[in-house]
C-alpha atoms as a PDB file:
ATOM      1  CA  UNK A   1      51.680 121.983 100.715  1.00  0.00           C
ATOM      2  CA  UNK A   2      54.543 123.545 102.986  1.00  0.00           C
ATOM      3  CA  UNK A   3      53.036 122.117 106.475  1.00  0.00           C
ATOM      4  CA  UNK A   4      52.917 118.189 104.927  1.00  0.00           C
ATOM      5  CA  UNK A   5      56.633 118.860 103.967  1.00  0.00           C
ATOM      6  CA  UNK A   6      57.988 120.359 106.997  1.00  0.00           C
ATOM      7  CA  UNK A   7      56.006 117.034 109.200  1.00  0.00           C
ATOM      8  CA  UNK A   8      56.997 114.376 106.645  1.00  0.00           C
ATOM      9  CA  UNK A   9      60.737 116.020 106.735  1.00  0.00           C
ATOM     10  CA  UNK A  10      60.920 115.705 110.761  1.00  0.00           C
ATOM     11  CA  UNK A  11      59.642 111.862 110.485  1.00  0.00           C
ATOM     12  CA  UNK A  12      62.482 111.030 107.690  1.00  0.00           C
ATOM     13  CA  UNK A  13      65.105 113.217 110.103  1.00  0.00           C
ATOM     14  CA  UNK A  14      64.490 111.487 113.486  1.00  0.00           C
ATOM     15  CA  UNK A  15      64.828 108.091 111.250  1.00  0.00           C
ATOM     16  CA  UNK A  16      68.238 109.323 109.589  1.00  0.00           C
ATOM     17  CA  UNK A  17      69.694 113.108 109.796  1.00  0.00           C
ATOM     18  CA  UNK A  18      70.227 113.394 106.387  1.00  0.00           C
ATOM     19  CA  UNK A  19      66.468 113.748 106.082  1.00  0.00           C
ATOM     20  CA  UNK A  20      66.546 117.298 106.785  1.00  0.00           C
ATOM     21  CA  UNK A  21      67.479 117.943 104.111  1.00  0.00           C
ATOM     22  CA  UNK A  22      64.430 117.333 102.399  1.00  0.00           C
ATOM     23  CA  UNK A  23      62.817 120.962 101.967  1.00  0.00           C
ATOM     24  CA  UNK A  24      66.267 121.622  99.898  1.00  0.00           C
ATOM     25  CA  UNK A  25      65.361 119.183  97.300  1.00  0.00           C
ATOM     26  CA  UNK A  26      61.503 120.881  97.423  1.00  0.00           C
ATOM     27  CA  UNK A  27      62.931 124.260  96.631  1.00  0.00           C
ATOM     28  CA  UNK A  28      65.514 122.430  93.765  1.00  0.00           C
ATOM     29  CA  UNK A  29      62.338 120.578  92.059  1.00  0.00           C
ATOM     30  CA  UNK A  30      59.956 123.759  92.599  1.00  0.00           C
ATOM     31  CA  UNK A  31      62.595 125.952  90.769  1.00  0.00           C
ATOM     32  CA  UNK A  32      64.537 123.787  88.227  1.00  0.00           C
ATOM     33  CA  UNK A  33      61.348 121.362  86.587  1.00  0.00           C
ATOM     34  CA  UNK A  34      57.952 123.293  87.805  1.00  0.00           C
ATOM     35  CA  UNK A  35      59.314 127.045  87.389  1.00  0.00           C
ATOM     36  CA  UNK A  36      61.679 125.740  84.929  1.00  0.00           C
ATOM     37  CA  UNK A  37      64.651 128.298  86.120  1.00  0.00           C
ATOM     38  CA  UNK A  38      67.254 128.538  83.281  1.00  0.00           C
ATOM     39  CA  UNK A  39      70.431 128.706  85.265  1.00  0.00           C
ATOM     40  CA  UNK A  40      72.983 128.746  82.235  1.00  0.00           C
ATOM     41  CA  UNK A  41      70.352 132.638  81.935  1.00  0.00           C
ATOM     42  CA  UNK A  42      70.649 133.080  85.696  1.00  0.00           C
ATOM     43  CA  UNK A  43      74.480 132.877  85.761  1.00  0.00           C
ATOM     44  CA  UNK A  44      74.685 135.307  82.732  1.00  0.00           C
ATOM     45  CA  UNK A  45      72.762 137.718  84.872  1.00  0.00           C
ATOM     46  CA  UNK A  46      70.005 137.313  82.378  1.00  0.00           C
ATOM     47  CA  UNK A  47      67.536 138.000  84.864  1.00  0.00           C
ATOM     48  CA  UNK A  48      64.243 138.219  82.369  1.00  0.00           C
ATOM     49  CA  UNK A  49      65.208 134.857  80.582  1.00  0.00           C
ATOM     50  CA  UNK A  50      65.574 133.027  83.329  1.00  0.00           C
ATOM     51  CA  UNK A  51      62.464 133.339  84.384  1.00  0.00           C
ATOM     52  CA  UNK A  52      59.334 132.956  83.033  1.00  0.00           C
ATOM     53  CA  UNK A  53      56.998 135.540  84.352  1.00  0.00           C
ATOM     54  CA  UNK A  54      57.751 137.836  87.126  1.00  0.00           C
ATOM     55  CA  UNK A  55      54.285 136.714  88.630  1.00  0.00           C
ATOM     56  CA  UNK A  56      55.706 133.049  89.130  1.00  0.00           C
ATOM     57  CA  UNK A  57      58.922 134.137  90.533  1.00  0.00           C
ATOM     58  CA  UNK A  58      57.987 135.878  93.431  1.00  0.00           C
ATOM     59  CA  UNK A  59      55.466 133.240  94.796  1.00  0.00           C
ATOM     60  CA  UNK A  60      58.315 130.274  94.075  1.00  0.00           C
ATOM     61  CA  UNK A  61      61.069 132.459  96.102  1.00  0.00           C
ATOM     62  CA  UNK A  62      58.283 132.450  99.121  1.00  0.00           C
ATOM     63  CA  UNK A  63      58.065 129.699  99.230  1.00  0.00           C
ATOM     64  CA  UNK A  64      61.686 128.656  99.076  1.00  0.00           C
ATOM     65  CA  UNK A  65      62.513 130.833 102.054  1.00  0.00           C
ATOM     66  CA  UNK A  66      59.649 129.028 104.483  1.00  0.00           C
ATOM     67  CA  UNK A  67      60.949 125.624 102.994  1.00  0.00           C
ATOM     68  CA  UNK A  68      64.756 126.842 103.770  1.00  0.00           C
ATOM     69  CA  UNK A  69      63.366 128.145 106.979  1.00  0.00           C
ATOM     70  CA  UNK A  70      61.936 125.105 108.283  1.00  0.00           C
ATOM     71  CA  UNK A  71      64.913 123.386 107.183  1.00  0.00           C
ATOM     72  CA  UNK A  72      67.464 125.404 109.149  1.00  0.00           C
ATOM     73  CA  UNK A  73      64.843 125.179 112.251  1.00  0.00           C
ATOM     74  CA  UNK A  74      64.426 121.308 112.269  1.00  0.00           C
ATOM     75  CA  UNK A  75      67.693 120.963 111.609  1.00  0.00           C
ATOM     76  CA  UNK A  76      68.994 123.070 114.907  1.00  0.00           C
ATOM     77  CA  UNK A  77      65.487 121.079 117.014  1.00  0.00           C
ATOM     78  CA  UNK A  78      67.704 118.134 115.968  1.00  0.00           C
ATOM     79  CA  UNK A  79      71.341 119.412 117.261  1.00  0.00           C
ATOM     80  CA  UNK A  80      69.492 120.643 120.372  1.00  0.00           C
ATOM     81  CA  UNK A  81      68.438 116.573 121.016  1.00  0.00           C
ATOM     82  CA  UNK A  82      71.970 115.928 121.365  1.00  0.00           C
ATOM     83  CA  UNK A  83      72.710 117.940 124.631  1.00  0.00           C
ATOM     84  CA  UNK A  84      75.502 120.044 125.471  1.00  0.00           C
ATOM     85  CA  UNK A  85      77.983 117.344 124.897  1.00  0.00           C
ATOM     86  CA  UNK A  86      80.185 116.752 121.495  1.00  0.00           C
ATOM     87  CA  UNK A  87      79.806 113.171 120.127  1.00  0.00           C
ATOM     88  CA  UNK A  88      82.770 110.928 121.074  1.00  0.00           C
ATOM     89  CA  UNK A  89      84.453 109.640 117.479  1.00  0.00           C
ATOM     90  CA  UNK A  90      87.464 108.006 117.315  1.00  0.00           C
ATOM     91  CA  UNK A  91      89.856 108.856 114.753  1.00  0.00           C
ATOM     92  CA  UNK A  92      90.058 105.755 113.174  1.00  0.00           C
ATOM     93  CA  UNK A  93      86.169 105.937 112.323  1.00  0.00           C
ATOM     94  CA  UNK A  94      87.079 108.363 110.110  1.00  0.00           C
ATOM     95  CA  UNK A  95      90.768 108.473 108.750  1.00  0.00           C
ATOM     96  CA  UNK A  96      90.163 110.654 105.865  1.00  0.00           C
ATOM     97  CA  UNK A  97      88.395 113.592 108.086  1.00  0.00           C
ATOM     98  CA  UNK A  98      90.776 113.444 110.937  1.00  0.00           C
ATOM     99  CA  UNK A  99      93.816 113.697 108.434  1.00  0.00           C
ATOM    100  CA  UNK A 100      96.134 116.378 110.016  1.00  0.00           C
ATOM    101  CA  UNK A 101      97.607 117.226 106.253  1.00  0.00           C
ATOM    102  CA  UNK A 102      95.121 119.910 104.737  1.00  0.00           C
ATOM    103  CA  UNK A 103      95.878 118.776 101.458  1.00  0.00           C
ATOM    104  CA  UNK A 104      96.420 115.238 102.019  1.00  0.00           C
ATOM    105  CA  UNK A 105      93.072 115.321 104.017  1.00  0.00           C
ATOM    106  CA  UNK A 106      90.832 117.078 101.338  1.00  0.00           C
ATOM    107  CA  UNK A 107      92.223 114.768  98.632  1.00  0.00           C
ATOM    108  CA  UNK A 108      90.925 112.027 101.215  1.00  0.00           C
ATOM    109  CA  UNK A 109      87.843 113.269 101.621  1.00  0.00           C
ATOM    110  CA  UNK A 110      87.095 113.106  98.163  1.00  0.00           C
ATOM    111  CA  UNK A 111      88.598 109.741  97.500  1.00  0.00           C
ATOM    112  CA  UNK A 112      85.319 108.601  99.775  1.00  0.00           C
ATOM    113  CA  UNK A 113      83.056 110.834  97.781  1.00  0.00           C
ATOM    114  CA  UNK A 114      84.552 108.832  94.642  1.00  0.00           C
ATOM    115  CA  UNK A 115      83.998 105.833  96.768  1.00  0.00           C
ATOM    116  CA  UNK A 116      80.395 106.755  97.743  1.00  0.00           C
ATOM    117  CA  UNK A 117      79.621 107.167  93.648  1.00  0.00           C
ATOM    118  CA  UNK A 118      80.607 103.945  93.066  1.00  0.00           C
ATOM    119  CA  UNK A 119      78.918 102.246  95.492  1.00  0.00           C
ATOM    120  CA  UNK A 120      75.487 104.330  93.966  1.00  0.00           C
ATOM    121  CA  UNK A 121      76.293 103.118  90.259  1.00  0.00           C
ATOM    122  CA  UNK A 122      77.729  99.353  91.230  1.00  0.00           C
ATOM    123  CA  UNK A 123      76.287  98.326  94.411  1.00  0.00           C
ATOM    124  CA  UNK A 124      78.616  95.397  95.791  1.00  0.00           C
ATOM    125  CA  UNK A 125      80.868  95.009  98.515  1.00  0.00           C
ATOM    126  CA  UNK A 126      78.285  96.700 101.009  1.00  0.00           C
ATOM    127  CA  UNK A 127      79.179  97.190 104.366  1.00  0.00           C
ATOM    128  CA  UNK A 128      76.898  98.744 107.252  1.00  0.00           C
ATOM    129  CA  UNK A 129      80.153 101.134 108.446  1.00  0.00           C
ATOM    130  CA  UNK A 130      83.775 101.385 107.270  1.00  0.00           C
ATOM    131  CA  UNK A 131      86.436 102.786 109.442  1.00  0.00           C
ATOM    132  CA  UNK A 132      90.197 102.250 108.810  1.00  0.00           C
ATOM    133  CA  UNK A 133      92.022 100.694 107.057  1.00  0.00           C
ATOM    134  CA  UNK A 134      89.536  99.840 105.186  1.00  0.00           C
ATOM    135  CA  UNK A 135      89.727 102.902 103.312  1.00  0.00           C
ATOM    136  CA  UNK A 136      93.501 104.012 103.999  1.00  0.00           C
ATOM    137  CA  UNK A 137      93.708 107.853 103.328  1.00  0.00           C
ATOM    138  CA  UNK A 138      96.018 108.756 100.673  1.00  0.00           C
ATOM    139  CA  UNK A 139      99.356 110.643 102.142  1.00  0.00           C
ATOM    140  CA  UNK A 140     101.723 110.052  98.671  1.00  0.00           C
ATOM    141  CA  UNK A 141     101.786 110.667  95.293  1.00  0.00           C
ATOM    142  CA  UNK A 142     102.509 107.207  93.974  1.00  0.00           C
ATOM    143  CA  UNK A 143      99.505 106.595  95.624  1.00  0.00           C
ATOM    144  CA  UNK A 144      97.549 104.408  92.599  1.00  0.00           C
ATOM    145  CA  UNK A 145      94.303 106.157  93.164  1.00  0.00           C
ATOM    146  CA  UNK A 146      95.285 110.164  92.376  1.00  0.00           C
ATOM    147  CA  UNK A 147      94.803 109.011  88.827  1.00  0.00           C
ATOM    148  CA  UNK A 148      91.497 107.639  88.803  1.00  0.00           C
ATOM    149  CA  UNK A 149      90.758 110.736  91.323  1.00  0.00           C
ATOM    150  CA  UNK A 150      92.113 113.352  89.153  1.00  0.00           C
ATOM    151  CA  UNK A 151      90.228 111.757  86.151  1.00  0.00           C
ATOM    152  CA  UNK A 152      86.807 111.571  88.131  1.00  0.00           C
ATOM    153  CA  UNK A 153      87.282 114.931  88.839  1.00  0.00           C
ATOM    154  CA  UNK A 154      88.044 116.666  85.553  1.00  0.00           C
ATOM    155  CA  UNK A 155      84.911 114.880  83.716  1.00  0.00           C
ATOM    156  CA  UNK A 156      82.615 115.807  86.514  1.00  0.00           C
ATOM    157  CA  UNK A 157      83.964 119.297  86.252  1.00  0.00           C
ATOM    158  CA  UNK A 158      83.623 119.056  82.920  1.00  0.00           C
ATOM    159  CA  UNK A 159      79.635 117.785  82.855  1.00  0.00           C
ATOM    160  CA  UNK A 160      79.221 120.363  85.427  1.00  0.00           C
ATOM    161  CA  UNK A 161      79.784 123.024  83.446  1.00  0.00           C
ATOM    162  CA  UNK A 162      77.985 121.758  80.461  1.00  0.00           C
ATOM    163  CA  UNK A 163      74.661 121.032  82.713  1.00  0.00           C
ATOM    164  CA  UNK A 164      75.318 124.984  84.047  1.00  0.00           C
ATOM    165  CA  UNK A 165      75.793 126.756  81.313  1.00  0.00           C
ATOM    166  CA  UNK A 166      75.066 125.220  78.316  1.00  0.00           C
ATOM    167  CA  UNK A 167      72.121 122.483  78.858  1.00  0.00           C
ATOM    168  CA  UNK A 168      68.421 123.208  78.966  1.00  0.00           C
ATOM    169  CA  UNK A 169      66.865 120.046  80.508  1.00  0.00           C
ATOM    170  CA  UNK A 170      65.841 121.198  84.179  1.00  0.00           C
ATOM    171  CA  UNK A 171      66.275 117.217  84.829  1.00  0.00           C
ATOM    172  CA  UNK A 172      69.733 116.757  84.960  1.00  0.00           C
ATOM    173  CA  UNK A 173      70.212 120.235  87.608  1.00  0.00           C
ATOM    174  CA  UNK A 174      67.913 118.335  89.711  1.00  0.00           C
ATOM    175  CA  UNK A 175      69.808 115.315  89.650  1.00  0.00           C
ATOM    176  CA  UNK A 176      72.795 117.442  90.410  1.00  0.00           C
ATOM    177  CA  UNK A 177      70.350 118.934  93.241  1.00  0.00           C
ATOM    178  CA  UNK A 178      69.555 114.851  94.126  1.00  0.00           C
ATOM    179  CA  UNK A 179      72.660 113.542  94.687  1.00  0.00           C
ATOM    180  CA  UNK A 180      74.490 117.049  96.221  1.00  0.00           C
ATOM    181  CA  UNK A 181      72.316 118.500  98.721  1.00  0.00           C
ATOM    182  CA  UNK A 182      71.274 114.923 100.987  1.00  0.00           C
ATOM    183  CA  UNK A 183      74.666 114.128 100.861  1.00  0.00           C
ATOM    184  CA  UNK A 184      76.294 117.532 102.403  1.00  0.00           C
ATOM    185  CA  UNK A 185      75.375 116.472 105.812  1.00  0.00           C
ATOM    186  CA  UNK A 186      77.874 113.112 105.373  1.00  0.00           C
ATOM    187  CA  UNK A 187      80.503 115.006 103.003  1.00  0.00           C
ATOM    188  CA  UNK A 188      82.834 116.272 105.657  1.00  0.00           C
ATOM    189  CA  UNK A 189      82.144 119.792 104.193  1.00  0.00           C
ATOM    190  CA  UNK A 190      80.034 120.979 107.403  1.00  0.00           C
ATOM    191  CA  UNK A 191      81.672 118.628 110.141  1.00  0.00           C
ATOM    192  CA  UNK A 192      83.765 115.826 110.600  1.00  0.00           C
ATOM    193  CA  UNK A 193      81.149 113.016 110.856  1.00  0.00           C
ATOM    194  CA  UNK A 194      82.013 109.630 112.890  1.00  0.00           C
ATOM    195  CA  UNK A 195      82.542 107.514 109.790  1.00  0.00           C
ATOM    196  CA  UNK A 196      84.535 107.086 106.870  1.00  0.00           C
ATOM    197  CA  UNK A 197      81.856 105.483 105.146  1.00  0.00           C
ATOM    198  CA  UNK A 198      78.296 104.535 105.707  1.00  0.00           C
ATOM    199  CA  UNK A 199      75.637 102.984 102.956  1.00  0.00           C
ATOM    200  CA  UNK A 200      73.322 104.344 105.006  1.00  0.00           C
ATOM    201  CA  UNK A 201      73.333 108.021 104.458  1.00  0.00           C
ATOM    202  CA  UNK A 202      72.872 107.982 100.647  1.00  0.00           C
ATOM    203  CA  UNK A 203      69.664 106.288 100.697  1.00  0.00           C
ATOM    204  CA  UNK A 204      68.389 109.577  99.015  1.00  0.00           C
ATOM    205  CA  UNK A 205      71.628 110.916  97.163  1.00  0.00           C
ATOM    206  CA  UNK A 206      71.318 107.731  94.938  1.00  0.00           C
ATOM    207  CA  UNK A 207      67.735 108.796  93.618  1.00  0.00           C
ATOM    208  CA  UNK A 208      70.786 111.101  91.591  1.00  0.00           C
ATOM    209  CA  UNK A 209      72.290 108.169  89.301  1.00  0.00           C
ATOM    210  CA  UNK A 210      68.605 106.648  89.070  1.00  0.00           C
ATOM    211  CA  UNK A 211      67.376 109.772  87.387  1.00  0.00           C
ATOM    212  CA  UNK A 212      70.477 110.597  85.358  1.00  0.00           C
ATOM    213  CA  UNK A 213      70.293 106.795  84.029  1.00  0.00           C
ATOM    214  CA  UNK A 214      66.673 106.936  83.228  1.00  0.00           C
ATOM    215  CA  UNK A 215      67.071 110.211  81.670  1.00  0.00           C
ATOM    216  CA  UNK A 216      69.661 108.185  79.503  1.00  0.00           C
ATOM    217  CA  UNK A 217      67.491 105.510  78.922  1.00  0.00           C
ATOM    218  CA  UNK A 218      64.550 107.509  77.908  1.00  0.00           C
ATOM    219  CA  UNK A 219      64.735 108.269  74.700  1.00  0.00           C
ATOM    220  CA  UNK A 220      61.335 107.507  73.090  1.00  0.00           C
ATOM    221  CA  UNK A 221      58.291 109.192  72.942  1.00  0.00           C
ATOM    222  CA  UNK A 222      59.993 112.781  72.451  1.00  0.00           C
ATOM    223  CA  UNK A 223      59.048 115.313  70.169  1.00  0.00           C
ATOM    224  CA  UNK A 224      62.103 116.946  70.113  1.00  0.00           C
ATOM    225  CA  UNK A 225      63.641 114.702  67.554  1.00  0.00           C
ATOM    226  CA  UNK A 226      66.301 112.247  67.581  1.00  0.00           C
ATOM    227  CA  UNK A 227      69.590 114.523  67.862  1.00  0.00           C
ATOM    228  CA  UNK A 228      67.464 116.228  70.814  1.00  0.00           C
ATOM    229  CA  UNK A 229      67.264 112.524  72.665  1.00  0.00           C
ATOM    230  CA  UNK A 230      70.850 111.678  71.710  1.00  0.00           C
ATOM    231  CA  UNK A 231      71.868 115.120  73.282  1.00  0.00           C
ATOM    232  CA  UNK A 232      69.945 114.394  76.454  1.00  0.00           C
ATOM    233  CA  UNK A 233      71.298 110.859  76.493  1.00  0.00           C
ATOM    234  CA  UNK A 234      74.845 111.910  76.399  1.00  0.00           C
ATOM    235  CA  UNK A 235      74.755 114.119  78.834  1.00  0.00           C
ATOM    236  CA  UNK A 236      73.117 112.267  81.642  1.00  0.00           C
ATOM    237  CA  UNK A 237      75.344 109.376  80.172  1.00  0.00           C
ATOM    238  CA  UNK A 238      78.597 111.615  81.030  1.00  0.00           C
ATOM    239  CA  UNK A 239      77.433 112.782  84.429  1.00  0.00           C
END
């Protein structure tokens, strides 16, 4: 099944970069749901928990390098389209990037991620690109949105850890998986990209709050009891 993959992931990248990405989120599904890879084992360095048979593991890493492989390949086919010449962006396409204040600039930078969230969860006020000032970086700290930042934060930390090290349900890493991996390519983690925000490049980081909120929603039909389902509920509930 690698060959369909690696074809259907150029088609999705020569509509929208962030399709490359799409062998990443293979590998995540392959190892967190179908291998079911413990990861709150694998961080303990309980190798033998965390996964099921040896037999499985070694086929499921092969294939995750030729999936990670292809990835990195496409994804340099794609740079090479663009020539020799860096893209011309302006620096008010992307205040929060171009920030010269390291601090001041990563506290930016994940202002938009906070900003990105909510437009996954509420959908309104859609716009094909931002640039400034229509969302101002913040330079102060009376700034009114450090607080809702700092909050945002601390509870994703928070479900983070639980989902890590404590929960079971291969679902919820995957929806981690969902909405992280797509979205690296637009974070401002790898490069400064030409926007400050675009609706455009989470088309397939939002599959992340669909799952979590039908992972909420689903609650019947379990046979792991009732305080099982409430468990599972709350958690995708807090993420």
């Amino acid at each position: 099944a690698i060959p369909p993959v690696l074809v259907l992931t150029c088609g999705a990248m020569l509509c929208k970069e962030t399709g490359v990405t799409l062998p990443l989120l293979c590998v995540g599904w392959d190892l967190l749901v179908a291998m079911r890879l413990k990861t709150h084992a694998l961080l303990r360095l309980r190798l033998r928990e965390a996964w099921p048979t040896r037999k499985c593991a070694t086929p499921a890493l092969l294939r995750a390098a030729v999936l990670i492989l292809g990835c990195v390949i496409l994804a340099l086919w794609r740079k090479s389209l663009n020539g020799d010449s860096d893209p011309s962006i302006n620096v008010k396409q992307n205040p929060a990037g171009f920030h010269p204040h390291r601090l001041w600039r990563a506290i930016s930078i994940f202002w938009v991620w906070l900003e990105y969230w909510l437009t996954s969860v509420l959908p309104f006020n859609l716009c094909c690109d931002w640039s400034a000032p229509a969302l101002p970086p913040i330079e102060t700290l009376s700034d009114a949105r450090l607080l809702p930042l700092v909050a945002f934060a601390l509870g994703w930390l928070n479900s983070l850890a639980r989902v890590l090290f404590v929960s079971t349900e291969p679902e919820l890493l995957m929806a981690l998986a969902l909405g992280f991996l797509p979205f690296l390519l637009a974070s401002n983690l790898i490069v400064i990209v030409g926007t400050s925000k675009a609706e455009r490049v989470i088309y397939l980081p939002v599959l992340s709050v669909c799952m979590l909120i039908a992972r909420a929603l689903d609650s019947g039909g379990c046979p792991r009891g009732a305080a099982a389902d409430a468990r599972r509920s709350t958690s995708s509930l807090r993420l």
